[in-house]
C-alpha atoms as a PDB file:
ATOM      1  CA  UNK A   1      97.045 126.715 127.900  1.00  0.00           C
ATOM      2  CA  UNK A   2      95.942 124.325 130.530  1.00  0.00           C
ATOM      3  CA  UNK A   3      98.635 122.073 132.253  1.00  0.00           C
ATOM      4  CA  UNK A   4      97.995 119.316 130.163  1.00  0.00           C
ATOM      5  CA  UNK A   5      98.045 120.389 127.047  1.00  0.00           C
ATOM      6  CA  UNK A   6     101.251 118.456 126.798  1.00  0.00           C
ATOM      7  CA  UNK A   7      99.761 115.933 125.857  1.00  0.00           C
ATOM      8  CA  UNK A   8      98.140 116.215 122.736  1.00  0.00           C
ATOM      9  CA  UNK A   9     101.587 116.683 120.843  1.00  0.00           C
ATOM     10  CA  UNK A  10     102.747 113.538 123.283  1.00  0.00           C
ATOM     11  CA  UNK A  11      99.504 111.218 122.243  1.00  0.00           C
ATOM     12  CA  UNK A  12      99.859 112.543 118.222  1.00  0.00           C
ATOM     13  CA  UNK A  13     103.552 111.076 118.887  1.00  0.00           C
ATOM     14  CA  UNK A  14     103.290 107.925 120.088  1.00  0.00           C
ATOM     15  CA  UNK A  15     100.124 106.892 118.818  1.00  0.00           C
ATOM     16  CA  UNK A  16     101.655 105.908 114.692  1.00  0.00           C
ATOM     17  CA  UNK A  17     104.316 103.192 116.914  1.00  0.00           C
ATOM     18  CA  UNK A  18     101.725 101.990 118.976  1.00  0.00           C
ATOM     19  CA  UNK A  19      99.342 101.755 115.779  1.00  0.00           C
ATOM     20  CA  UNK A  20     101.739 100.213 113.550  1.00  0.00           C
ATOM     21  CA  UNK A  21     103.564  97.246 116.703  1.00  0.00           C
ATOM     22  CA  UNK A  22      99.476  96.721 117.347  1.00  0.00           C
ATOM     23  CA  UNK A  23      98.815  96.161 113.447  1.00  0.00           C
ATOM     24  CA  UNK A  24     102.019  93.894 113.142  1.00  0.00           C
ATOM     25  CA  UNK A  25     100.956  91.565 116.194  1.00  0.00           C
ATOM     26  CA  UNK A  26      97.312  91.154 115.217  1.00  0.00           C
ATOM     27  CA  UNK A  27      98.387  90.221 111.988  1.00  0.00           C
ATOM     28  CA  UNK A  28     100.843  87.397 113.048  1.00  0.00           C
ATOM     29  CA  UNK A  29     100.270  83.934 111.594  1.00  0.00           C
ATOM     30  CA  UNK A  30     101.720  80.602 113.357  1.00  0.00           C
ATOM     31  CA  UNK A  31     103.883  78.861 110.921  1.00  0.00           C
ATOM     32  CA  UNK A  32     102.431  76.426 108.046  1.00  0.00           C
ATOM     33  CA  UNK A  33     104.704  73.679 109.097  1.00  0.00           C
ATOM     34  CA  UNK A  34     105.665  72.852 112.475  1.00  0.00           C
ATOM     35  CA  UNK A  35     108.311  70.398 112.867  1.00  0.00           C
ATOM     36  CA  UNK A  36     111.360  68.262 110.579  1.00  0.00           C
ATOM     37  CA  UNK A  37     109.999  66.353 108.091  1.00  0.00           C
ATOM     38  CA  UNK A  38     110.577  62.638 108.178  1.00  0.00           C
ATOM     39  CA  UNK A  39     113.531  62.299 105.893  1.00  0.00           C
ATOM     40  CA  UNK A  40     115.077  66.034 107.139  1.00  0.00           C
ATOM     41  CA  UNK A  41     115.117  64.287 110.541  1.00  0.00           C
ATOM     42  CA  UNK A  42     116.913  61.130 109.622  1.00  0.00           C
ATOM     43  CA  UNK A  43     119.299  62.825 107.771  1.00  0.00           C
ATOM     44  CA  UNK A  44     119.780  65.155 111.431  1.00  0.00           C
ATOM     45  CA  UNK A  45     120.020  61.792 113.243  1.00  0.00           C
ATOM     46  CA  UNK A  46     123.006  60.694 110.541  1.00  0.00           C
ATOM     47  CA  UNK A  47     124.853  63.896 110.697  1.00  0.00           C
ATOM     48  CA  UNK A  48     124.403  63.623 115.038  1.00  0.00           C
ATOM     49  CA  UNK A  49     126.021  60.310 114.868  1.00  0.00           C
ATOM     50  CA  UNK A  50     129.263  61.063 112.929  1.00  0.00           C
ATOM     51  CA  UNK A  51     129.209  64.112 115.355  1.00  0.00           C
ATOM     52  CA  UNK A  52     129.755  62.313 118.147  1.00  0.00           C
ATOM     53  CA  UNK A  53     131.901  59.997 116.209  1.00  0.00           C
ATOM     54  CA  UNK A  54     134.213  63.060 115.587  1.00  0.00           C
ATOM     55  CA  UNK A  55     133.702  64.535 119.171  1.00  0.00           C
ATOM     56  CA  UNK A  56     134.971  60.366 120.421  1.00  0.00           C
ATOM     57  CA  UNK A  57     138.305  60.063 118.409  1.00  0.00           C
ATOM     58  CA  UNK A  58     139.036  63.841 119.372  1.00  0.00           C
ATOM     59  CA  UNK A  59     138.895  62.944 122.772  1.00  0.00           C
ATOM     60  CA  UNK A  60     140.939  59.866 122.214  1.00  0.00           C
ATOM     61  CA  UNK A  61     143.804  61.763 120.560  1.00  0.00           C
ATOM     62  CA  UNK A  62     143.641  64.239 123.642  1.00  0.00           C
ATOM     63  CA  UNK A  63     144.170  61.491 125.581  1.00  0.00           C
ATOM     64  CA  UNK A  64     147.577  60.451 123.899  1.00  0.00           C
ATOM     65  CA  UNK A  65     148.994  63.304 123.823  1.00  0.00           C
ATOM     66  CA  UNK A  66     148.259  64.043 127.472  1.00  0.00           C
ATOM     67  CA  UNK A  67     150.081  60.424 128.563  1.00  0.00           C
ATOM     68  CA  UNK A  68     152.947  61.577 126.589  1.00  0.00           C
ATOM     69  CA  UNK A  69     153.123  64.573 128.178  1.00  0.00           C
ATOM     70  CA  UNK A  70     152.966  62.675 131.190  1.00  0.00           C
ATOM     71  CA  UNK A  71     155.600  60.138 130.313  1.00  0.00           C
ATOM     72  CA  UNK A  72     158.309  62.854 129.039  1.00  0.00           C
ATOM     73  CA  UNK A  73     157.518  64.894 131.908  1.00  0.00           C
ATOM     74  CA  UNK A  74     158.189  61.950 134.195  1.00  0.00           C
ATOM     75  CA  UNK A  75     161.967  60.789 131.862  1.00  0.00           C
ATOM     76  CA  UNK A  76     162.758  64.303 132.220  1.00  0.00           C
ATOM     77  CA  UNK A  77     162.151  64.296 136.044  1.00  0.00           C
ATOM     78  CA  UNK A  78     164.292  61.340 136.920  1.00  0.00           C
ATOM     79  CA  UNK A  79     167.418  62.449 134.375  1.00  0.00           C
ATOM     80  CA  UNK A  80     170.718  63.773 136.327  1.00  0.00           C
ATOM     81  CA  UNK A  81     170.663  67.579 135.582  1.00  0.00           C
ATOM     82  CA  UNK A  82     172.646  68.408 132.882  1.00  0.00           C
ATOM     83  CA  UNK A  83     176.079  70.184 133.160  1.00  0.00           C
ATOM     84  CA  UNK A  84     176.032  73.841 134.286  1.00  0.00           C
ATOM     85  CA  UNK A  85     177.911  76.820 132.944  1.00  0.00           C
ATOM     86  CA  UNK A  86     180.792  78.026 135.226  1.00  0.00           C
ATOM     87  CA  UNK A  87     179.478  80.464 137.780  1.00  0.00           C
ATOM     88  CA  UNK A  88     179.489  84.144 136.905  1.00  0.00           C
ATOM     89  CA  UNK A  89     182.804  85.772 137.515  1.00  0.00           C
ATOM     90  CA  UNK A  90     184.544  82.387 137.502  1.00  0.00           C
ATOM     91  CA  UNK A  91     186.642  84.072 134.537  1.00  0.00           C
ATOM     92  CA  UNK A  92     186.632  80.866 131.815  1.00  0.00           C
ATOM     93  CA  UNK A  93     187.998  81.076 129.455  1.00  0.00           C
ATOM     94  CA  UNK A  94     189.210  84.451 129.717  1.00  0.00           C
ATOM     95  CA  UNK A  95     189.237  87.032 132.674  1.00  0.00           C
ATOM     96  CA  UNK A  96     186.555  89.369 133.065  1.00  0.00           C
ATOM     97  CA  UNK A  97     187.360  92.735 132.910  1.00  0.00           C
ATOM     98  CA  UNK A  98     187.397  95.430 135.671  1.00  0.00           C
END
């Protein structure tokens, strides 16, 4: 055997894959209709608009809740703070025990 007789088995191989991909792109067609038809693309524009409809009063609400986020965080802020529990070890109401 030479040293490339490797190759034969390696060409017998790979040459169906190549055969077939070839075969598939020669045979490609561009598509019969490029494009949205009229009426498909109005209906697109109506659906786009109630989109951003949605998207608006979504961002609206955000916005609410966000100032009252604000606002409670701000009540909460300036309230005295509340009453504490008695200190550990204080012994209220009864003794701890040793």
């Amino acid at each position: 055997m030479s040293d490339l007789s490797f190759l034969v088995p390696v060409a017998a191989i790979l040459a169906w894959p190549i055969t077939v991909v070839g075969k598939a792109i020669a045979n490609r067609r561009p598509p019969d209709d490029v494009g949205f038809p009229p009426r498909a693309a109005a209906h697109l524009d109506m659906r786009l608009a109630r989109l951003e409809q949605a998207v608006e009063a979504i961002a609206v609400e955000v916005e609410r809740v966000a100032e009252g986020q604000r606002f409670l965080a701000q009540v909460h802020a300036s309230q005295p703070p509340a009453v504490s529990a008695p200190p550990p070890g204080a012994g209220y109401p009864y003794p701890t025990p040793r």
